[in-house]
N, C-alpha and C. Protein backbone atom coordinates (compact mmCIF):
# COMPACT_ATOMS: atom_id res chain seq x y z
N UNK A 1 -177.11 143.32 -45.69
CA UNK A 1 -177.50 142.05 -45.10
C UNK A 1 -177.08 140.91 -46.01
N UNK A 2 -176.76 139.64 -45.55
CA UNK A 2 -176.54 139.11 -46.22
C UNK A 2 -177.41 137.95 -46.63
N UNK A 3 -176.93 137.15 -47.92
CA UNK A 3 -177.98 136.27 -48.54
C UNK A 3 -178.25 135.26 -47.25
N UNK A 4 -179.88 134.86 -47.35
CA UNK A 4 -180.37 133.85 -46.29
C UNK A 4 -180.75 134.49 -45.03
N UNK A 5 -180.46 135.68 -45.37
CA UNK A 5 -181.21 136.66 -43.99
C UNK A 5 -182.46 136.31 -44.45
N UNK A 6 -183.53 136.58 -43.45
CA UNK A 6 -184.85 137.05 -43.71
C UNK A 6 -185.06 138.69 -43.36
N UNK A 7 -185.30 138.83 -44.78
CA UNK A 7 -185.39 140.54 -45.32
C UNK A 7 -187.21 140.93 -45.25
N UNK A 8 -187.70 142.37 -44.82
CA UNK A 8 -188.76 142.57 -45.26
C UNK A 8 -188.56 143.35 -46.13
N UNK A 9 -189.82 142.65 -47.20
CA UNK A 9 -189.62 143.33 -48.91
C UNK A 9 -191.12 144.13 -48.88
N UNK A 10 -190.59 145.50 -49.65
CA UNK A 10 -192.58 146.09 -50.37
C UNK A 10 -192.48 145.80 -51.29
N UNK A 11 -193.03 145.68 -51.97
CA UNK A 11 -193.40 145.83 -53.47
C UNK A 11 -194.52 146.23 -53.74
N UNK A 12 -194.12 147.39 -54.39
CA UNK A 12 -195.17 148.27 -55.27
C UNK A 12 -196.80 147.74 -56.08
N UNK A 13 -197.19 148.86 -56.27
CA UNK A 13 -198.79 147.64 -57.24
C UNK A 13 -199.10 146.66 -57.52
N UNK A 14 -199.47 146.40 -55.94
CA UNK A 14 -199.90 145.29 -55.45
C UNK A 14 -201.46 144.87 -56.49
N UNK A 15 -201.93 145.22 -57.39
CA UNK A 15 -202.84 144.78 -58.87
C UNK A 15 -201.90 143.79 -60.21
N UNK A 16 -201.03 144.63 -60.18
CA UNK A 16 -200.26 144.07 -61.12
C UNK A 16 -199.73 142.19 -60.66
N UNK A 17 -200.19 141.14 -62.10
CA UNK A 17 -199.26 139.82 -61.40
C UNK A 17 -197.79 139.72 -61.25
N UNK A 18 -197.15 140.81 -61.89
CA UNK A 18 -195.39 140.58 -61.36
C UNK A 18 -195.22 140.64 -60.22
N UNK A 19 -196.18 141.76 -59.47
CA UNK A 19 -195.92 142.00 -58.01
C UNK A 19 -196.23 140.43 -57.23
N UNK A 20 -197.88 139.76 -57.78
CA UNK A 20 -197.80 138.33 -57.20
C UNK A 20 -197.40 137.81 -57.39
N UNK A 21 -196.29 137.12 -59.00
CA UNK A 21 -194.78 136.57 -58.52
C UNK A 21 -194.14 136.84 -57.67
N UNK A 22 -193.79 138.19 -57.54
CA UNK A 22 -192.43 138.20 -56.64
C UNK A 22 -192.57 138.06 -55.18
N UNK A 23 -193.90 138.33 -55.09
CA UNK A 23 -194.17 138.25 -53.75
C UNK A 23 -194.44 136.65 -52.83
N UNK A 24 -195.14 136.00 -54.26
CA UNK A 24 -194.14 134.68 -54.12
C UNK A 24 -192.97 133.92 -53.88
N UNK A 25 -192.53 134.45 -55.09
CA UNK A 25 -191.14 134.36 -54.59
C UNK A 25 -189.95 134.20 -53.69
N UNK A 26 -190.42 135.95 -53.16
CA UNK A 26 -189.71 135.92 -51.92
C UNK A 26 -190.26 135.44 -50.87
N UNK A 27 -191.96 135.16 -50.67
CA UNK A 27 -192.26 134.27 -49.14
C UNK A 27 -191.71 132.61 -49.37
N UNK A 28 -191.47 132.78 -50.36
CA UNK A 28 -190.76 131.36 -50.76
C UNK A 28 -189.45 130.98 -50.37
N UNK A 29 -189.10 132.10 -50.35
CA UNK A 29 -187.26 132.01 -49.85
C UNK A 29 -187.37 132.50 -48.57
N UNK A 30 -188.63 133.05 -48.01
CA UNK A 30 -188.43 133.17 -46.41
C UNK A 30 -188.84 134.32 -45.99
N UNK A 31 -188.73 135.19 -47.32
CA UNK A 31 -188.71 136.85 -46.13
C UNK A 31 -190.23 137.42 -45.95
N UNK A 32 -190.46 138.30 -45.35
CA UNK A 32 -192.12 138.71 -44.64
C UNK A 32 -192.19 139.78 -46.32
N UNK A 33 -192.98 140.07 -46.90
CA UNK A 33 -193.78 140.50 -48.43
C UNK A 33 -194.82 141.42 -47.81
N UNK A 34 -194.79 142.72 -47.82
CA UNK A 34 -195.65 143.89 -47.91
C UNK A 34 -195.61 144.03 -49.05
N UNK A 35 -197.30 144.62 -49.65
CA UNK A 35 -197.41 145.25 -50.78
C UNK A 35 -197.95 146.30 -50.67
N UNK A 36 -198.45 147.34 -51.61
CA UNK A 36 -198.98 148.82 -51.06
C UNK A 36 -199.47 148.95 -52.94
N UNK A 37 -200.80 149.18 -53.27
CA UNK A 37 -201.61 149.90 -54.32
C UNK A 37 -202.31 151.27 -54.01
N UNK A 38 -202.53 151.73 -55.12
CA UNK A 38 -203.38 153.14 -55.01
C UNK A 38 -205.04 152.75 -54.90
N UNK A 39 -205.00 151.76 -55.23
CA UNK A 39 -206.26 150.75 -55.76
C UNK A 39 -206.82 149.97 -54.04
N UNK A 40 -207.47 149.90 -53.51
CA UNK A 40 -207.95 148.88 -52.33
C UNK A 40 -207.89 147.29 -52.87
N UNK A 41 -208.47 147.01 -54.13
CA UNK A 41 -208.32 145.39 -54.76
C UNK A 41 -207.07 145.43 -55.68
N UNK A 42 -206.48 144.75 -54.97
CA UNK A 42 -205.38 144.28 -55.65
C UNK A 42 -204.83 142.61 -55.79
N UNK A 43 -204.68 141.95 -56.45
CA UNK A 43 -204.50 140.42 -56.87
C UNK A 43 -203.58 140.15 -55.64
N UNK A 44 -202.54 141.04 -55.77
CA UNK A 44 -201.42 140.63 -54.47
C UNK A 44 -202.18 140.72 -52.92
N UNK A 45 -203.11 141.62 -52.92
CA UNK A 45 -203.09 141.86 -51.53
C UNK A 45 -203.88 140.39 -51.01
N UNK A 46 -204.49 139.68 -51.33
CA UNK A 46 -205.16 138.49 -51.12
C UNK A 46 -204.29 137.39 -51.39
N UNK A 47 -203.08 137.22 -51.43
CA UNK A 47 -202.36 136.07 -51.75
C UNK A 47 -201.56 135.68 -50.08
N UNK A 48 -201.28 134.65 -49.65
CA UNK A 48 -201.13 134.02 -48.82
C UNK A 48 -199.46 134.24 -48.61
N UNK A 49 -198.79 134.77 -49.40
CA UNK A 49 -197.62 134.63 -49.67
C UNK A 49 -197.19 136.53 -49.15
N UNK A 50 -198.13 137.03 -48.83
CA UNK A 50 -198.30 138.48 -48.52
C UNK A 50 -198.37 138.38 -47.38
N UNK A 51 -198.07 139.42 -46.09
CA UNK A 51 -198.31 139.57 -44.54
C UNK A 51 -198.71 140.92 -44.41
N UNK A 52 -198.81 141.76 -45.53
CA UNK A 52 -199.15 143.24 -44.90
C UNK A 52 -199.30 144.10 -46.30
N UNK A 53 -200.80 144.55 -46.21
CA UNK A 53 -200.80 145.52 -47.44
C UNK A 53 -201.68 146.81 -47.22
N UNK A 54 -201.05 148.24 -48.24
CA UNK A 54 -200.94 149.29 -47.48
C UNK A 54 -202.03 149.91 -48.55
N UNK A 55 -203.06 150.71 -48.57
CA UNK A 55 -203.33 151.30 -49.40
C UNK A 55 -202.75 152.53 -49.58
N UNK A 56 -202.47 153.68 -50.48
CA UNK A 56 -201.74 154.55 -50.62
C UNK A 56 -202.40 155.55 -51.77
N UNK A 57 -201.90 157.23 -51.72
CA UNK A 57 -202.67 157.65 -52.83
C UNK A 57 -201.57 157.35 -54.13
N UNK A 58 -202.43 157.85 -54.70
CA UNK A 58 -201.81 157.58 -56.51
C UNK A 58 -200.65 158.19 -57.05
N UNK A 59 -199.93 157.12 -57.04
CA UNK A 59 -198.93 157.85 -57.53
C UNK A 59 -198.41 158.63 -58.75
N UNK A 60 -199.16 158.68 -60.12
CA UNK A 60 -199.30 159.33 -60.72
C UNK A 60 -200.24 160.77 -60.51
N UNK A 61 -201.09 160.53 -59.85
CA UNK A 61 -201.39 162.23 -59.21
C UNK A 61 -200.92 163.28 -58.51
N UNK A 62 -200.31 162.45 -57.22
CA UNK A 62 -199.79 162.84 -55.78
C UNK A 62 -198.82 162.15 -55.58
N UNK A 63 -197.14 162.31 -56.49
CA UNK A 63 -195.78 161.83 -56.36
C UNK A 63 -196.05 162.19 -54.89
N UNK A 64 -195.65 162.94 -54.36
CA UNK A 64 -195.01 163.33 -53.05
C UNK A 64 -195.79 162.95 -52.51
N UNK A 65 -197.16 162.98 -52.15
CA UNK A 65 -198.08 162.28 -51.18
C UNK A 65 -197.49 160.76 -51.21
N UNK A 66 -197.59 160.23 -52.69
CA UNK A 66 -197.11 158.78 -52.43
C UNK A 66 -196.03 158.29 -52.17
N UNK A 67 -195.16 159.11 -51.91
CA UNK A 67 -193.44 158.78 -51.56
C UNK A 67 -193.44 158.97 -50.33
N UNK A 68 -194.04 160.18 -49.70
CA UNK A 68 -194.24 160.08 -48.08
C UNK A 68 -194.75 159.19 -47.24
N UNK A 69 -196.24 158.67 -48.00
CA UNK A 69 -196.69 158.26 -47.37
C UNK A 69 -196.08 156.33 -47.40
N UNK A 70 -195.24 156.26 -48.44
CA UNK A 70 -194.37 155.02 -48.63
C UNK A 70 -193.35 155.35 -47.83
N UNK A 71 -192.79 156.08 -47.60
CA UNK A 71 -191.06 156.01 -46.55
C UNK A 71 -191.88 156.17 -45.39
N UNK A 72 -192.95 156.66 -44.74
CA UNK A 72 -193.62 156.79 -43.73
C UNK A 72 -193.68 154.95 -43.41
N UNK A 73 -194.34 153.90 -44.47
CA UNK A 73 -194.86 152.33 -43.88
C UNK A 73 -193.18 152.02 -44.13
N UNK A 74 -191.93 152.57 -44.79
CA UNK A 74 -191.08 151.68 -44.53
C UNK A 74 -190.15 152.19 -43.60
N UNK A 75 -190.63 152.91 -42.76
CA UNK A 75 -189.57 153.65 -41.39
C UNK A 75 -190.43 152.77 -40.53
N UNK A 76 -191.63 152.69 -40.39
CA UNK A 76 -192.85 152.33 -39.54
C UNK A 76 -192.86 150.76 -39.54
N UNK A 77 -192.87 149.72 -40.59
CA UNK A 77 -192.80 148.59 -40.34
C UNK A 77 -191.06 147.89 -41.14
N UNK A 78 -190.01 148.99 -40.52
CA UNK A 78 -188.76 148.57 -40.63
C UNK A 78 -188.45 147.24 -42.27
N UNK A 79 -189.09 148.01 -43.10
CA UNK A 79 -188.79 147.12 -44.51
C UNK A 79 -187.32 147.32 -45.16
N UNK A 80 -186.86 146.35 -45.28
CA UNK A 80 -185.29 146.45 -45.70
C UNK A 80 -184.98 146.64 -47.06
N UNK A 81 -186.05 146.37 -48.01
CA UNK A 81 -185.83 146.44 -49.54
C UNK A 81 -187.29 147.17 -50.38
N UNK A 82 -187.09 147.81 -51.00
CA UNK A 82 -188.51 148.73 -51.53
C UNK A 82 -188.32 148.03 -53.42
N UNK A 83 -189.19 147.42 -53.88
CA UNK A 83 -189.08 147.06 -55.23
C UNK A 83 -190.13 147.45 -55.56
N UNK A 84 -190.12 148.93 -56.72
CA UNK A 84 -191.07 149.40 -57.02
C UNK A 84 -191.78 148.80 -58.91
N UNK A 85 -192.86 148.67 -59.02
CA UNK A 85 -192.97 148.45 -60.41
C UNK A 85 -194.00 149.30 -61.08
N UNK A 86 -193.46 148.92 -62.10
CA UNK A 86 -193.99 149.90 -63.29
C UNK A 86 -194.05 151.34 -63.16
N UNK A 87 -194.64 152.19 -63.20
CA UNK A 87 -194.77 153.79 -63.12
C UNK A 87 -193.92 154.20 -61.79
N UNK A 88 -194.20 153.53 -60.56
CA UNK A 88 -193.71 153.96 -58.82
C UNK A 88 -192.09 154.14 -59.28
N UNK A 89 -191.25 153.34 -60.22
CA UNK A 89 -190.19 153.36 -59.98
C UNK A 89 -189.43 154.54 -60.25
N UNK A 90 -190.18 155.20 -61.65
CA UNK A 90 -189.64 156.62 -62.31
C UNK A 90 -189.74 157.44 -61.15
N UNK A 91 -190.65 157.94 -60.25
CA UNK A 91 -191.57 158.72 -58.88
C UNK A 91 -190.52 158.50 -57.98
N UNK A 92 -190.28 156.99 -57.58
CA UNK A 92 -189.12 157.04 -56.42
C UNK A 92 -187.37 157.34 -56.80
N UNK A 93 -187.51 157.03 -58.21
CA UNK A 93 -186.15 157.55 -58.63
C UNK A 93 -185.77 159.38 -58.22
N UNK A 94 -186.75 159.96 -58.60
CA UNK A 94 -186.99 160.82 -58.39
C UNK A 94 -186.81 161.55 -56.14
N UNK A 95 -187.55 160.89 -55.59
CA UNK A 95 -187.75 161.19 -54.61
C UNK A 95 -186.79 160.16 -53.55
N UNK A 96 -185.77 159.53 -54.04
CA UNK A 96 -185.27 158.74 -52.99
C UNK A 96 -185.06 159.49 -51.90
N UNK A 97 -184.24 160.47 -51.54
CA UNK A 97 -184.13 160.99 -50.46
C UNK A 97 -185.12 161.48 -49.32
N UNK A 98 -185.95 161.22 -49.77
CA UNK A 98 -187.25 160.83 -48.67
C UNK A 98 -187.03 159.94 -47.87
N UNK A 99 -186.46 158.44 -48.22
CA UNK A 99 -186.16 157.10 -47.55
C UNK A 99 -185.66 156.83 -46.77
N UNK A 100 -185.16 156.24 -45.67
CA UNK A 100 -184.35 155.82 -44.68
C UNK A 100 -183.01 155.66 -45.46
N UNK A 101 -181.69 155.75 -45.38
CA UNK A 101 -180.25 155.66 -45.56
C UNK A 101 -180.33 153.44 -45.65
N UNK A 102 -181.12 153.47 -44.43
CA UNK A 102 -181.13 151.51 -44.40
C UNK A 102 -182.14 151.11 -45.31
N UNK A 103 -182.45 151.61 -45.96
CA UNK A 103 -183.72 150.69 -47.02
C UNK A 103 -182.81 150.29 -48.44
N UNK A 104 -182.82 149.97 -48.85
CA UNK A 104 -182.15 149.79 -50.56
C UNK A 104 -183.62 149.59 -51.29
N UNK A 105 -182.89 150.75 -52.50
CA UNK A 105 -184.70 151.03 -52.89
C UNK A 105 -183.96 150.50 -54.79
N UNK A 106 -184.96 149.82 -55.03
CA UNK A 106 -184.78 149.08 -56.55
C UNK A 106 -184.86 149.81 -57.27
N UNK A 107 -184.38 150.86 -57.60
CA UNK A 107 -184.80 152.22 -59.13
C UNK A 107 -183.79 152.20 -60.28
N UNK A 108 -184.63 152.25 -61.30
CA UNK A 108 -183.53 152.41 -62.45
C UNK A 108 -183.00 153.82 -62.56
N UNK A 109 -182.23 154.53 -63.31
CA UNK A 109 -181.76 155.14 -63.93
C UNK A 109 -182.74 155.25 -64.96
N UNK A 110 -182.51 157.08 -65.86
CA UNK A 110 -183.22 156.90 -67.26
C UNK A 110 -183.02 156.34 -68.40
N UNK A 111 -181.64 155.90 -68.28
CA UNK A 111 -181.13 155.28 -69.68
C UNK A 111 -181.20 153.65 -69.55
N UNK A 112 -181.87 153.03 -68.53
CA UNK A 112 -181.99 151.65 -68.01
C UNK A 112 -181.35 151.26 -67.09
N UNK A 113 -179.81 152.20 -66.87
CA UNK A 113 -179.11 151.74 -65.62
C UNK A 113 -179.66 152.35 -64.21
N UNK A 114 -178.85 151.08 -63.17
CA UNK A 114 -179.45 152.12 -61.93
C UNK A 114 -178.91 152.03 -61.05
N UNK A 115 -179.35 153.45 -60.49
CA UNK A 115 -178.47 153.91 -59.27
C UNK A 115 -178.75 153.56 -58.01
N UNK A 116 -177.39 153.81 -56.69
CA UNK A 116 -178.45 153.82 -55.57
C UNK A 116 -178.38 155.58 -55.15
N UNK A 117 -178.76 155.60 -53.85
CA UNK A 117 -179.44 156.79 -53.23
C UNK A 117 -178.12 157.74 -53.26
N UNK A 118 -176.72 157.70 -53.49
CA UNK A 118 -175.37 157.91 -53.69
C UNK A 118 -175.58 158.67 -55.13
N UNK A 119 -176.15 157.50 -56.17
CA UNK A 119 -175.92 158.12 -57.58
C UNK A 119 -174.68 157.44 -58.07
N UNK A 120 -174.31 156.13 -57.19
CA UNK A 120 -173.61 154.91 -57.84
C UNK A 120 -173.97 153.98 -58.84
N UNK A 121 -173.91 153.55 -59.97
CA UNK A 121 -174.36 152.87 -60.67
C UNK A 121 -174.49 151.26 -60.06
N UNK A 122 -175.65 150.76 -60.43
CA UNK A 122 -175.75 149.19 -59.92
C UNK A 122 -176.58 149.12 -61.43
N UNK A 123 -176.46 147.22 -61.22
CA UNK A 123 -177.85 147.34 -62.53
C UNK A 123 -178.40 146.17 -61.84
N UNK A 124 -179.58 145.93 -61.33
CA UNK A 124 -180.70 144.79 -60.25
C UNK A 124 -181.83 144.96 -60.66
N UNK A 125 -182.58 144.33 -61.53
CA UNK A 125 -183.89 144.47 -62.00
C UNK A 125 -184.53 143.43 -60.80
N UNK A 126 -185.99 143.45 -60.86
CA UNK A 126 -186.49 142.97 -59.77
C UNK A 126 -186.11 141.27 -59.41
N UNK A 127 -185.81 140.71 -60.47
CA UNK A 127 -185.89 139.46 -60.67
C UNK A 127 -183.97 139.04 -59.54
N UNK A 128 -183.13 140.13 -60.36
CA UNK A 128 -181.95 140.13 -60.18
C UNK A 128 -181.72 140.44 -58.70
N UNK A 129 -182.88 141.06 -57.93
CA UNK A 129 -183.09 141.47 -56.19
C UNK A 129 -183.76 140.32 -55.96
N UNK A 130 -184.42 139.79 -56.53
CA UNK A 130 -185.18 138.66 -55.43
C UNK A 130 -183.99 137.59 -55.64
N UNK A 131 -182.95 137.20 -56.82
CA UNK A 131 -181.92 136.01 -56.83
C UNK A 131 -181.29 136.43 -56.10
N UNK A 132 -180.13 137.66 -55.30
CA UNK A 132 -179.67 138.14 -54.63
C UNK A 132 -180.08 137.64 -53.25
N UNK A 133 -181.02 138.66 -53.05
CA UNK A 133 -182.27 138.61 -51.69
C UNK A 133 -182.18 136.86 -51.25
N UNK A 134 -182.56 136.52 -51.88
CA UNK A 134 -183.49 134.74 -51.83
C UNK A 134 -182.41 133.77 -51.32
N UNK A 135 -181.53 133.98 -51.75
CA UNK A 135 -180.35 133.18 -52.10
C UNK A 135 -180.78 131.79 -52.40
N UNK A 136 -180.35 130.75 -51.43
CA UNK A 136 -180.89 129.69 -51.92
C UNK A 136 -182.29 129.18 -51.84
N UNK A 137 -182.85 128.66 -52.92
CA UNK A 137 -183.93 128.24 -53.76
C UNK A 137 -184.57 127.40 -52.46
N UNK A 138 -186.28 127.97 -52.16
CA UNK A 138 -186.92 127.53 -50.93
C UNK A 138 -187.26 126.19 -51.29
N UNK A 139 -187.59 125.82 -52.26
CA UNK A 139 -187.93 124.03 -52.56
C UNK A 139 -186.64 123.41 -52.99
N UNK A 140 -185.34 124.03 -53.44
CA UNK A 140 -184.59 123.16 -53.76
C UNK A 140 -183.38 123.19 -52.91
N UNK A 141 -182.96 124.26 -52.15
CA UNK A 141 -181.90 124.62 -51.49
C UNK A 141 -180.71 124.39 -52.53
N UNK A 142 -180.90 125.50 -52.97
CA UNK A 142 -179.66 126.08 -54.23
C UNK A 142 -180.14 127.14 -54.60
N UNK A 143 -179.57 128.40 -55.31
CA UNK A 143 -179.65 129.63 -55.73
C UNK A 143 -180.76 129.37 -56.98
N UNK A 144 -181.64 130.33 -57.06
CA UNK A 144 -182.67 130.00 -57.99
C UNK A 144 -182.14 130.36 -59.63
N UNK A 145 -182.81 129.76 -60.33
CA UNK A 145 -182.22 129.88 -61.86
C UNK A 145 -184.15 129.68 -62.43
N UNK A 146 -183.59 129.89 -63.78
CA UNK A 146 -184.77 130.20 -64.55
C UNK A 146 -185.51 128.89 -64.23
N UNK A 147 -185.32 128.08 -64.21
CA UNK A 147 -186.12 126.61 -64.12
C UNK A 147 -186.52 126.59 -63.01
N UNK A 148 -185.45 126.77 -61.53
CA UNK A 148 -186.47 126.76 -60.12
C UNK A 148 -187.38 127.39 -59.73
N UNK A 149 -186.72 128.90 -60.51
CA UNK A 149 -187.84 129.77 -60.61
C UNK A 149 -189.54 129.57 -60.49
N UNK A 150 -189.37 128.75 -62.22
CA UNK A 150 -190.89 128.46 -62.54
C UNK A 150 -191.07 127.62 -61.73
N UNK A 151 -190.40 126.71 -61.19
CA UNK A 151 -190.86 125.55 -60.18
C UNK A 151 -191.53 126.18 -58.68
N UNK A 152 -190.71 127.09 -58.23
CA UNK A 152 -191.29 127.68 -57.27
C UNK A 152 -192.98 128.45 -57.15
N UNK A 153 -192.44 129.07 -58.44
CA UNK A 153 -194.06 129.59 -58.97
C UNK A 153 -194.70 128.51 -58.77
N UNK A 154 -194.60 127.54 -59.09
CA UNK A 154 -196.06 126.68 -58.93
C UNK A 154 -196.49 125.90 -57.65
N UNK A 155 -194.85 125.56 -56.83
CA UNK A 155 -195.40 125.37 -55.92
C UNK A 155 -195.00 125.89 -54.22
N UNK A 156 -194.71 127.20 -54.79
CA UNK A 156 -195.27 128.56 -53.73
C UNK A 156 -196.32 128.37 -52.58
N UNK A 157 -195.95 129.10 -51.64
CA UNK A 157 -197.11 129.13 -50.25
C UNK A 157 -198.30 129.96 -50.46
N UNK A 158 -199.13 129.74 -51.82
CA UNK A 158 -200.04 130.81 -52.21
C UNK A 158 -200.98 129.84 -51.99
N UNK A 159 -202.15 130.78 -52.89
CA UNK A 159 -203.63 130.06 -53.28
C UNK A 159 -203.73 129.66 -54.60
């Protein structure tokens, strides 16, 4: 897809605040923001900048429960990009082939680089998918950089 589409994004642990940056972020540049925790309270799931959040089991207990039951909400509510953080990403590196062929799923590699579902090298850390994704900057209309960035952060469609 290309930049300025409106993409639906998950993002992973929905507790964690990177996830409520990004999920900023991207309702900032336009696209619909699912999140999914193992946890029911999560910081993200209450943010305004969110449209849909999934509870899920743990992914450090039950990999495969939680990879199923994740390619299950992104076959089910047609999500175009999966950005997993912290622990989820090692789990889905692991289990991509669970996923739809149409999702592009954010995983590193073990040595920091990363692959896609091929075993092609890319390197897109989350920040580097939402500048991609976003394209141009929702308050400034230009591609975001470290400065619009923070600008957006603050004045984001949140609470």
């Amino acid at each position: 897809m290309a930049s300025g589409t409106r993409r639906h994004v998950l993002i992973t642990f929905a507790r964690s605040f990177l996830t409520l940056n990004l999920a900023r972020l991207m309702a900032a540049a336009g696209h619909q923001v699912t999140v999914v925790d193992s946890l029911a309270v999560g910081v993200s799931r209450y943010s305004n900048a969110v449209s849909g959040f999934h509870k899920v089991s743990p992914p450090k207990f039950k990999p495969q429960e939680y990879c199923r039951e994740l390619a299950a909400i992104v076959e089910r509510e047609k999500v175009d990009i999966v950005i997993p953080i912290h622990e989820e990403t090692d789990i889905l590196a692991m289990m991509a082939g669970l996923f739809p062929d149409t999702v592009e799923l954010n995983r590193p590699g073990f040595d920091g680089d990363r692959f896609d579902r091929k075993g092609h090298l890319f390197h897109a850390s989350p920040i580097e998918v939402l500048t991609r994704v976003a394209g141009p900057c929702h308050t400034h209309g230009h591609r975001c950089s470290e400065g619009s960035r923070d600008r957006a952060r603050s004045s984001g469609p949140d609470r």
